[in-house]
C-alpha atoms as a PDB file:
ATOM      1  CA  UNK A   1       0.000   0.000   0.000  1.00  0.00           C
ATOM      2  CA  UNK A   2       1.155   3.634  -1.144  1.00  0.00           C
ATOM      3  CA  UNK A   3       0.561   6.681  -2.380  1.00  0.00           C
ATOM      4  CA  UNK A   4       1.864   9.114  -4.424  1.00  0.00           C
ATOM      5  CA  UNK A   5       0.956  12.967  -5.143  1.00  0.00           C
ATOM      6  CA  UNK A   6      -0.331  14.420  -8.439  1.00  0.00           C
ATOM      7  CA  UNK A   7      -0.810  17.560  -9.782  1.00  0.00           C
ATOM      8  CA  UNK A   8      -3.673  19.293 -11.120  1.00  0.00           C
ATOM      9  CA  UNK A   9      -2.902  20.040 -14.469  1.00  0.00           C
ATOM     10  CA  UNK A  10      -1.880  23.467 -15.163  1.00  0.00           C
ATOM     11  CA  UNK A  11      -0.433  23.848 -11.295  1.00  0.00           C
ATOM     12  CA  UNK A  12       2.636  21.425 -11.042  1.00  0.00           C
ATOM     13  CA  UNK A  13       4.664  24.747 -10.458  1.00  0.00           C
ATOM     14  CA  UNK A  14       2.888  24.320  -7.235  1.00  0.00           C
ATOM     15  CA  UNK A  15       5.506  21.717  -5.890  1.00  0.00           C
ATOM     16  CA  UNK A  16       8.847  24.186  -5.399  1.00  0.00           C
ATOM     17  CA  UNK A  17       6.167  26.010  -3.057  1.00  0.00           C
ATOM     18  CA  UNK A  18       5.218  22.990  -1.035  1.00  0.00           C
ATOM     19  CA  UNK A  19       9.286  22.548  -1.147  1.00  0.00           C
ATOM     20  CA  UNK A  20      10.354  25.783   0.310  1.00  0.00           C
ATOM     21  CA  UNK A  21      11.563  26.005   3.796  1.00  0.00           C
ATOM     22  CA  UNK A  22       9.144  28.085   6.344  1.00  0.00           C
ATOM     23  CA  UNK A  23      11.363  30.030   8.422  1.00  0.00           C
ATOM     24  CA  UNK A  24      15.097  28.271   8.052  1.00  0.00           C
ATOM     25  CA  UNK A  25      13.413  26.019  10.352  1.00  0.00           C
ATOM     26  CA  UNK A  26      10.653  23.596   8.680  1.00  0.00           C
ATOM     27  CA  UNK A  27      12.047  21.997   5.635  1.00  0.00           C
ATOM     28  CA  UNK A  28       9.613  19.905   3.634  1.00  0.00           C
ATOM     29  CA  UNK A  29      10.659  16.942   1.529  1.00  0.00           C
ATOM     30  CA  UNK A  30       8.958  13.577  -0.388  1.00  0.00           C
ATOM     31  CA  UNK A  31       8.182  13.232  -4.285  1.00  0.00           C
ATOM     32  CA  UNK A  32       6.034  15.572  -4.078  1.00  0.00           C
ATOM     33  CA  UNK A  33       8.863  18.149  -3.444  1.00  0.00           C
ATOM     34  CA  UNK A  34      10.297  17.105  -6.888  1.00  0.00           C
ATOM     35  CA  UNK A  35      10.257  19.175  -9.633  1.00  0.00           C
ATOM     36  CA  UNK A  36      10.974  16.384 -11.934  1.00  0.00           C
ATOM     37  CA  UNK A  37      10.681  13.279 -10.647  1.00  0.00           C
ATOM     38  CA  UNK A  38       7.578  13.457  -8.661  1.00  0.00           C
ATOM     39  CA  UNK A  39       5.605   9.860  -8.062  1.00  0.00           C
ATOM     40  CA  UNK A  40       9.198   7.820  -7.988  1.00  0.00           C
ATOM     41  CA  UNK A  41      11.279   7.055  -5.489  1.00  0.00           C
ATOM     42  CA  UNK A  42      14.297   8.168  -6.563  1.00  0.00           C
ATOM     43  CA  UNK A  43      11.836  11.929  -5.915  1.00  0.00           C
ATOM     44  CA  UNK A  44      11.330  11.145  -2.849  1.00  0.00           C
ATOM     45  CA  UNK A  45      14.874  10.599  -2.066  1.00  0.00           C
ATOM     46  CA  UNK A  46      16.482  13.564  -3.867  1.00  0.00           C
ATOM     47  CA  UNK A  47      13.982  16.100  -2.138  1.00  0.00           C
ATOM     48  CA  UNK A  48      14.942  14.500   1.265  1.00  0.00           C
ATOM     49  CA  UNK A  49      18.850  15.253   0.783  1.00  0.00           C
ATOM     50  CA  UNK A  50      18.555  18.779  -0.524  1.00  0.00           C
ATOM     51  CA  UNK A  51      16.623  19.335   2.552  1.00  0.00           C
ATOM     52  CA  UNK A  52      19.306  17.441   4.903  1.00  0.00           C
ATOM     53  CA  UNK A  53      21.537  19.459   3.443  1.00  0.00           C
ATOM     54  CA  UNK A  54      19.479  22.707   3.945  1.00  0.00           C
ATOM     55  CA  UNK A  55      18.820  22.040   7.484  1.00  0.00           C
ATOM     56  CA  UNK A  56      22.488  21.329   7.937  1.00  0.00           C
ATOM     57  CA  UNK A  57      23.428  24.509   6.450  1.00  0.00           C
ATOM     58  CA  UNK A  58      21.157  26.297   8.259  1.00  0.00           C
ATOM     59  CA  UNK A  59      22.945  25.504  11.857  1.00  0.00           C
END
């Protein structure tokens, strides 16, 4: 059992502002962060480093 996200059409620009950070301090990741590769896993994992890294940088 899974799930995955998916955009309306016409508002997939809508994932780098479900991405974005919220105050340095919340930092969002999963395929549905990806600009690209949303629905895979390989999203999901790509979204989750950046915002390791992110929240790492922001310390």
């Amino acid at each position: 059992l899974g799930s995955y996200s998916h955009a309306l059409p016409g508002h997939a620009d809508a994932r780098s502002a479900l991405a974005a950070p919220i105050d340095e301090r919340i930092f969002f990741a999963g395929e549905a962060c990806s600009p690209h590769d949303f629905s895979t896993a390989h999203g999901a994992y790509e979204p989750g480093v950046a915002a390791a890294r992110a929240f790492l940088a922001s310390r």
